[in-house]
Protein backbone atom coordinates (compact mmCIF):
# COMPACT_ATOMS: atom_id res chain seq x y z
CA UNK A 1 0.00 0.00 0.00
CA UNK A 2 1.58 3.66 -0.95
CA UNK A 3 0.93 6.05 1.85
CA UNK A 4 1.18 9.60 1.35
CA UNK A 5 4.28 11.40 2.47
CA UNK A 6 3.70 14.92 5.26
CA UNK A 7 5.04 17.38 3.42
CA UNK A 8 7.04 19.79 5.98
CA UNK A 9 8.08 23.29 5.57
CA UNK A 10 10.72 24.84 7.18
CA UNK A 11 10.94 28.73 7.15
CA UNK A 12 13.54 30.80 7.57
CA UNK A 13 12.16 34.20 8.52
CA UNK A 14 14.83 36.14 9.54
CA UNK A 15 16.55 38.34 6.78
CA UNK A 16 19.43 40.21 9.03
CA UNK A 17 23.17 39.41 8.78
CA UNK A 18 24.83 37.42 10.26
CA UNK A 19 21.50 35.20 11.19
CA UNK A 20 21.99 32.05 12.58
CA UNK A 21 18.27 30.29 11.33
CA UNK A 22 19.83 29.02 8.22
CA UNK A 23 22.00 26.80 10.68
CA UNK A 24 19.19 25.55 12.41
CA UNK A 25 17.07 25.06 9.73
CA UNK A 26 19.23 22.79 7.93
CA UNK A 27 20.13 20.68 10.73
CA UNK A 28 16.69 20.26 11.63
CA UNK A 29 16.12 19.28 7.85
CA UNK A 30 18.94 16.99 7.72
CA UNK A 31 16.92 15.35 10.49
CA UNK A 32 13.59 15.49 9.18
CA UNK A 33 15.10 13.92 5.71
CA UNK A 34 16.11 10.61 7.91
CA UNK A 35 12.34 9.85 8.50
CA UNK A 36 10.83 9.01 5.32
CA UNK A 37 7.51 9.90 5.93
CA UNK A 38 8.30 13.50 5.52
CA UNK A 39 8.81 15.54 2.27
CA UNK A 40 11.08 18.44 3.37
CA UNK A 41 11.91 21.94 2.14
CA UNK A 42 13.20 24.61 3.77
CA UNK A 43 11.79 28.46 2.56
CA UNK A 44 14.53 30.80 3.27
CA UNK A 45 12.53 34.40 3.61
CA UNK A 46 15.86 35.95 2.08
CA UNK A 47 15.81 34.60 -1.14
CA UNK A 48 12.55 36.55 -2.22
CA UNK A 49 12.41 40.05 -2.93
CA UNK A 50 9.86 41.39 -0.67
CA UNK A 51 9.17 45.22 -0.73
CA UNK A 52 11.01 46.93 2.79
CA UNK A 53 8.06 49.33 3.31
C-alpha cells in the first residue's frame, strides 16, 4: 500500500546578517530527511524580494 508522504516546511524568517536560522534550519532538515515519511523543504525568507516598506 503507498501512503502519502507529510510534506514539511521549514521557514527561515529572519533576513538580518549574520542570522543564525539558516544553521538551524538545515540541521533540523537533515533530520527530518532521515524519516521518510516527511517531504522536506526549507523556505529561506531571504531569497525573495519582498518590498522593505
Amino acid at each position: 500500500m503507498i501512503t502519502a508522504r507529510m510534506k514539511l516546511a521549514i521557514v527561515i524568517g529572519s533576513v538580518r546578517q549574520g542570522r543564525f536560522g539558516p544553521t538551524v534550519a538545515n540541521w533540523f532538515a537533515s533530520q527530518a530527511r532521515q524519516h521518510e515519511e516527511f517531504e522536506v523543504d526549507v523556505i529561506d525568507l531571504a531569497d525573495f524580494d519582498f518590498p522593505v516598506s
